[in-house]
Protein backbone atom coordinates (compact mmCIF):
# COMPACT_ATOMS: atom_id res chain seq x y z
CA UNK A 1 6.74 -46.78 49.92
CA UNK A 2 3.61 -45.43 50.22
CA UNK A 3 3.40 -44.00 46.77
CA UNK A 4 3.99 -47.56 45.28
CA UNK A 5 0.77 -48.48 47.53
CA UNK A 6 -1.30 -46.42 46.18
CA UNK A 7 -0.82 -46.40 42.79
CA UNK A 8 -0.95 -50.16 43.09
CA UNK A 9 -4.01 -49.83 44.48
CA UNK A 10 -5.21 -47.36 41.79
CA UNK A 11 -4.84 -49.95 39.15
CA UNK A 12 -7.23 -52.60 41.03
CA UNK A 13 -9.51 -49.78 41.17
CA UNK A 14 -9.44 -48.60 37.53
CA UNK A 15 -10.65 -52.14 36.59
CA UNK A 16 -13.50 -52.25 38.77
CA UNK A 17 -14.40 -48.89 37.13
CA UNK A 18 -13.53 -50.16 33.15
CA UNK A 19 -15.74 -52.80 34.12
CA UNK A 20 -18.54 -50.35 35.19
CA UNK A 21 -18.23 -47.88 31.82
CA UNK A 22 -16.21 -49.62 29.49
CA UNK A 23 -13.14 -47.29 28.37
CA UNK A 24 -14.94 -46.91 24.64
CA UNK A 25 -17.71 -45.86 26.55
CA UNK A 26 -15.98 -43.17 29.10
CA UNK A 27 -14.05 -41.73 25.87
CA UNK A 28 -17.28 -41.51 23.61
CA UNK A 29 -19.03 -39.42 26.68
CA UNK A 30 -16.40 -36.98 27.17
CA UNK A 31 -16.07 -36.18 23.99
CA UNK A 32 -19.45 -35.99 23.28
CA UNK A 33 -19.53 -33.52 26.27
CA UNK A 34 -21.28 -30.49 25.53
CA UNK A 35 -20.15 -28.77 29.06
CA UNK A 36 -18.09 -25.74 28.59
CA UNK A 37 -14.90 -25.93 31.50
CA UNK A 38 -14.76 -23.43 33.66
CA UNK A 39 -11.03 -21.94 33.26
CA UNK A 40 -8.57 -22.96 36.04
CA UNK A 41 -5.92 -20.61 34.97
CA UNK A 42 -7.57 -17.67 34.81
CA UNK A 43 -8.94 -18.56 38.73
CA UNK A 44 -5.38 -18.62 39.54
CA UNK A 45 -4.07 -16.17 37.35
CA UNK A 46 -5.83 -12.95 38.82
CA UNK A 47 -3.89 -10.13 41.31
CA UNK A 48 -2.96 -11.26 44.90
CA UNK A 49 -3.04 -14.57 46.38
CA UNK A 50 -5.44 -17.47 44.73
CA UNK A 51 -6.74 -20.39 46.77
CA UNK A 52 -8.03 -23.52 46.20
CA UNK A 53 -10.21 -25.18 48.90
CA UNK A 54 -10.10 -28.70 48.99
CA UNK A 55 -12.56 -31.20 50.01
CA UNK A 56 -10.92 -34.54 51.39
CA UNK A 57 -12.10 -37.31 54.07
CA UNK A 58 -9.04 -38.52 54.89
CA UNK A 59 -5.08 -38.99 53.92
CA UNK A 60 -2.64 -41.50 54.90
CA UNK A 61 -0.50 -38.88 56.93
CA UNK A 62 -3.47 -38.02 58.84
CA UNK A 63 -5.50 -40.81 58.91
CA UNK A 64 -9.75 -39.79 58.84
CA UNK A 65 -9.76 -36.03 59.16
CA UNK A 66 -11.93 -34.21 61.63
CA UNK A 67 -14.59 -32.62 59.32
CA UNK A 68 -15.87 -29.61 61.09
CA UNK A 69 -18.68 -28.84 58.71
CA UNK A 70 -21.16 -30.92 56.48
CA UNK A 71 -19.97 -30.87 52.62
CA UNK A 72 -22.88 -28.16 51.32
CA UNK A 73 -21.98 -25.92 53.97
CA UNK A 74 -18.46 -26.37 53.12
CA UNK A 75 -18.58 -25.71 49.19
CA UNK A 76 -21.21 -22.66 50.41
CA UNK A 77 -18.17 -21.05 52.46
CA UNK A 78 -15.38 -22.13 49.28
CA UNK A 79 -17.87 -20.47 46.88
CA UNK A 80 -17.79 -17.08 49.12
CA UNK A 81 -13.71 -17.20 49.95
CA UNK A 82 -11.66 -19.34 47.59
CA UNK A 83 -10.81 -19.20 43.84
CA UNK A 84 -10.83 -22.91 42.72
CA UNK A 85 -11.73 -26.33 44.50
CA UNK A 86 -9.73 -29.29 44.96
CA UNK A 87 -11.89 -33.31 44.80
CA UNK A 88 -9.91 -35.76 46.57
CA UNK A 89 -11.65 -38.64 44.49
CA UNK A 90 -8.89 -41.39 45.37
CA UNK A 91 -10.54 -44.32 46.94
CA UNK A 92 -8.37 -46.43 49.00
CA UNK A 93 -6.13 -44.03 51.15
CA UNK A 94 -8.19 -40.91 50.65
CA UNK A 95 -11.48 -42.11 51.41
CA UNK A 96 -12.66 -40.15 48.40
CA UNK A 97 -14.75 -40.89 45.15
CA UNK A 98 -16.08 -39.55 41.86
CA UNK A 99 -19.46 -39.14 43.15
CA UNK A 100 -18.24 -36.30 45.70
CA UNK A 101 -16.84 -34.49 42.34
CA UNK A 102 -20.08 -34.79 41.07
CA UNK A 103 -21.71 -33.51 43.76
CA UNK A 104 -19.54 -30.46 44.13
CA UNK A 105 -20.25 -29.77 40.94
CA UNK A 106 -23.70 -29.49 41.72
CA UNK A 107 -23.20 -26.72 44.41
CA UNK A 108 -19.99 -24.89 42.84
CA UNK A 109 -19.78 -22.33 39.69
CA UNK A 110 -16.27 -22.70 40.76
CA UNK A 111 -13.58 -24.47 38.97
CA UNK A 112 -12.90 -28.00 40.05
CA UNK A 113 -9.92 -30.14 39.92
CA UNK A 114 -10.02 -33.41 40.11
CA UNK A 115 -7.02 -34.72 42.36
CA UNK A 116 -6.15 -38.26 42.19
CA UNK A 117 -2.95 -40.06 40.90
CA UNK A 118 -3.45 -40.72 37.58
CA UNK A 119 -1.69 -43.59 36.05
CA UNK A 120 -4.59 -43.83 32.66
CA UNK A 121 -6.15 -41.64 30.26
CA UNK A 122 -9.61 -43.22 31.14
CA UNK A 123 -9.10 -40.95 34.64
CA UNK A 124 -8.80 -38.10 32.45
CA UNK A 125 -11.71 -38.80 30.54
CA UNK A 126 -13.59 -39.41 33.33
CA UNK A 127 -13.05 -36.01 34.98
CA UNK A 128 -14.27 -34.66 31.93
CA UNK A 129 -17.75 -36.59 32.33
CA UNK A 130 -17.70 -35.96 35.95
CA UNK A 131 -18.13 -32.05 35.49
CA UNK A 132 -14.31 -31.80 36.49
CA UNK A 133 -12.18 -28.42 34.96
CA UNK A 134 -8.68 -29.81 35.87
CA UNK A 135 -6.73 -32.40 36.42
CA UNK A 136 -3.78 -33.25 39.27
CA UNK A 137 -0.62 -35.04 37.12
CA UNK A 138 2.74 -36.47 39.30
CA UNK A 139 5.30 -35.92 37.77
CA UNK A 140 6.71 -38.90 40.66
CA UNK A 141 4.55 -41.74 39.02
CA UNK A 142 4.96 -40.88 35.41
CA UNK A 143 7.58 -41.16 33.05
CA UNK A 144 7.69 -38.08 30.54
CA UNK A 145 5.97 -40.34 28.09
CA UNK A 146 3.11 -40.59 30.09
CA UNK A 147 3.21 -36.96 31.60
CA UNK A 148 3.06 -35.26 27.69
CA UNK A 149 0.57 -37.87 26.29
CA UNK A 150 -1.94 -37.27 29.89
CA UNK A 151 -1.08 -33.66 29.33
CA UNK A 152 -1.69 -32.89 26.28
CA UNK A 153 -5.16 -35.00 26.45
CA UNK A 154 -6.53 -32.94 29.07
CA UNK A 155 -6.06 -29.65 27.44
CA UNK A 156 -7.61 -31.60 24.52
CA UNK A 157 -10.88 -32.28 25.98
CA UNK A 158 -10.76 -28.54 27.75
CA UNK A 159 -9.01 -29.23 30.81
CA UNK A 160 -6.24 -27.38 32.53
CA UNK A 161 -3.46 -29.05 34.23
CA UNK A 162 -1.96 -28.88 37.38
CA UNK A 163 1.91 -30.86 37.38
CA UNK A 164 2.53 -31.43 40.61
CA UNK A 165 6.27 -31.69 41.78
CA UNK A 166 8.50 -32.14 44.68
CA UNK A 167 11.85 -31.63 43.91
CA UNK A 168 14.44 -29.97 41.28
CA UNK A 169 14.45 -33.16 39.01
CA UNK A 170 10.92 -33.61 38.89
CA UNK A 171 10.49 -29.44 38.34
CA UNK A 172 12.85 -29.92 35.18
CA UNK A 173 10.95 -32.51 33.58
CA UNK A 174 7.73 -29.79 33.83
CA UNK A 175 9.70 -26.98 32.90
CA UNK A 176 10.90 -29.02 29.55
CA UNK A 177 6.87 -29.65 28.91
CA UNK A 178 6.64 -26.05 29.17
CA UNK A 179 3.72 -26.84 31.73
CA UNK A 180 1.45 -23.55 32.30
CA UNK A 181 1.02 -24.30 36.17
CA UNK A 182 3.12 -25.85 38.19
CA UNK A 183 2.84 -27.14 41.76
CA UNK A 184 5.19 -27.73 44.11
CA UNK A 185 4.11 -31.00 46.72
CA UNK A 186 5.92 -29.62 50.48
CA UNK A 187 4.72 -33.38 51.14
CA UNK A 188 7.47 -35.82 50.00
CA UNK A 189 5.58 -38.26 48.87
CA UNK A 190 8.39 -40.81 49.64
CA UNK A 191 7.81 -40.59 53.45
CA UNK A 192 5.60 -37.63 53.70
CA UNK A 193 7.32 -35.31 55.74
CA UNK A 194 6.54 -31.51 54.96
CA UNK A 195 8.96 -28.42 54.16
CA UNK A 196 8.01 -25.54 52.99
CA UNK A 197 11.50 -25.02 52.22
CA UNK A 198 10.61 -26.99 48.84
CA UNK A 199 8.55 -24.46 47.31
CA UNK A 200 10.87 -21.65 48.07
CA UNK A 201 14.05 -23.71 46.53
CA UNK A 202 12.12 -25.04 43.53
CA UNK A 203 10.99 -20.71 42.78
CA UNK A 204 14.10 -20.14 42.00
CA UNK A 205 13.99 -22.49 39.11
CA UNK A 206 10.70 -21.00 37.77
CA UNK A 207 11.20 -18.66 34.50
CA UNK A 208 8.68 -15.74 34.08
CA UNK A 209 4.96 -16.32 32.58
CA UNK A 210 4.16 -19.66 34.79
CA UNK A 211 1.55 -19.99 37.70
CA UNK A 212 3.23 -21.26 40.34
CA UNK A 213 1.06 -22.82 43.31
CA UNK A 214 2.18 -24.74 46.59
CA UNK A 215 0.51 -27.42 48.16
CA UNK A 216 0.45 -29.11 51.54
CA UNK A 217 1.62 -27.78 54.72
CA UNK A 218 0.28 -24.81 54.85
CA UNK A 219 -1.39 -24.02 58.61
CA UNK A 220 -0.60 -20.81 60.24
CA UNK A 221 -0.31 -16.94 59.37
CA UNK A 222 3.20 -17.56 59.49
CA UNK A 223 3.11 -19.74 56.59
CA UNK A 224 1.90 -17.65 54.46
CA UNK A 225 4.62 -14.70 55.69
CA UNK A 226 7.12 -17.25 54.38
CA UNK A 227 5.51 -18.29 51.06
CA UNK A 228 4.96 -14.15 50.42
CA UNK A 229 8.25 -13.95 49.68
CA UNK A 230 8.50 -17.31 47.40
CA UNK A 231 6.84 -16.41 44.44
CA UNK A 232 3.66 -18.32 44.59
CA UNK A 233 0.57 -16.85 42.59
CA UNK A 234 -1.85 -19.62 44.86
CA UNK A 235 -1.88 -22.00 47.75
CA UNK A 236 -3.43 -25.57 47.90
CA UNK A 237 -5.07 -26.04 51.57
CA UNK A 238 -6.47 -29.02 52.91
CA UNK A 239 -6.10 -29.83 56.28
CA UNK A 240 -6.65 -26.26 57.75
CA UNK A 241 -10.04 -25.41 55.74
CA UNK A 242 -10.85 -28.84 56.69
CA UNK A 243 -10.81 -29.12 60.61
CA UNK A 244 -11.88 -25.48 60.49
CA UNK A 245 -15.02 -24.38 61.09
CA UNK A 246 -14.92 -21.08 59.31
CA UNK A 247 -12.60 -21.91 56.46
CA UNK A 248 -14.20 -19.05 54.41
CA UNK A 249 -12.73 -16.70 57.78
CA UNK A 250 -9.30 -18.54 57.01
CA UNK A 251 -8.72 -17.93 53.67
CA UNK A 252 -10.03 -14.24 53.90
CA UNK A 253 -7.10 -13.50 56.58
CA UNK A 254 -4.52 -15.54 54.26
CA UNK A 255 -5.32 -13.28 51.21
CA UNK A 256 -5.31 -10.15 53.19
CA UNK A 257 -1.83 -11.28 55.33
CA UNK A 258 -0.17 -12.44 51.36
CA UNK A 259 -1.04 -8.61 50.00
CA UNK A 260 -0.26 -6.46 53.05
């Protein structure tokens, strides 16, 4: 499975970067970090449809995306249209890196969430250092050991949490962590065909008082017709804003189509 690749992959990575900043090292700097985070939730949690732009290179579904517009001018047209951004900083299969989460942080007063398949606090500690206000946890490559001990770390060191999911098992495990936002994967990570069908079967698991946000697949107007009507508070794109060349044009429309 794919999946298994990568996080296999992830694991050769994380000791080339232990070996760069030791993990005593990465720990003492985040928590010596004096930057206040820059609150995800209450991005997402506002009236109307939230969005959060992301900023990849590539993906193994898609291979190297067509990037219609140079990264500053991108993060220019996020910071004028969407609420929060996503960092692809996954190496390997992403084509992504740290240093473009640093760099967005240069450009954005937006928050930032660090998206990457964390398998080791040090990643978590890391995003702190990096300038990062959120994390990305699968709830697919972590036992519920794992997913409470990453979780509650973040929110230690002043970073939200988004728990990804994909279907009703994985949504129960989140629920019983009593996770504040939740977001449902249309990607199955298995063999990474989409459905938007998942986020509107996995609403009707979702008690009151959580921010619900789906992720992957969305492309057209009619998308987000469907997803009106599934609960969502915000939407995860990547591939549209990405091979557009207005994406700050895109996500205006999407807003106005979700509240009309």
């Amino acid at each position: 499975m794919i999946l298994d690749r990568i996080v296999e992959d992830k694991r050769i990575r994380l000791k080339e970067h232990k070996q760069r900043i030791s993990p005593e090292e990465m720990k003492k700097m985040a928590l010596e970090s004096t930057r206040k985070s820059i609150s995800f939730y209450d991005a997402l949690a506002k009236e109307g449809l939230s969005i959060i732009g992301e900023f990849k290179k590539a993906s193994p579904s898609m291979g190297i995306i067509n990037n219609k517009l140079e990264l500053t001018d991108r993060i220019d047209q996020y910071n004028a249209s969407v609420d929060a951004i996503s960092v692809l900083t996954e190496e390997d299969h992403f084509n992504g890196g740290i240093s473009y989460l640093k760099k967005v942080r240069e450009l954005s007063g937006l928050p930032i969430i660090r998206k990457d398949f964390v398998i080791d606090e040090y990643q978590i500690y890391e995003a702190k250092v990096a300038g990062a206000d959120a994390v990305l946890l699968i709830a697919a490559i972590l036992n519920d050991d794992e997913m409470k001990r990453f979780y509650d770390l973040a929110y230690s060191l002043g970073l939200d949490v988004l728990l990804e999911v994909h279907d009703e098992e994985e949504m129960a495990r989140a629920l019983k962590l009593d996770a504040k936002i939740i977001g449902v994967n249309n990607r199955n990570l298995k063999d990474f065909s989409i459905s938007l069908d998942t986020t509107r079967r996995l609403s009707e698991m979702l008690p009151e008082g959580k921010l619900f946000i789906s992720e992957s697949g969305v492309a057209a107007d009619e998308d987000i017709e469907f997803l009106k009507g599934c609960r969502v508070n915000g939407l995860l794109i990547g591939r549209a804003f990405m091979e557009s060349e207005n994406p700050m044009e895109v996500a205006k429309r999407w807003k106005k189509i979700f509240e009309e």
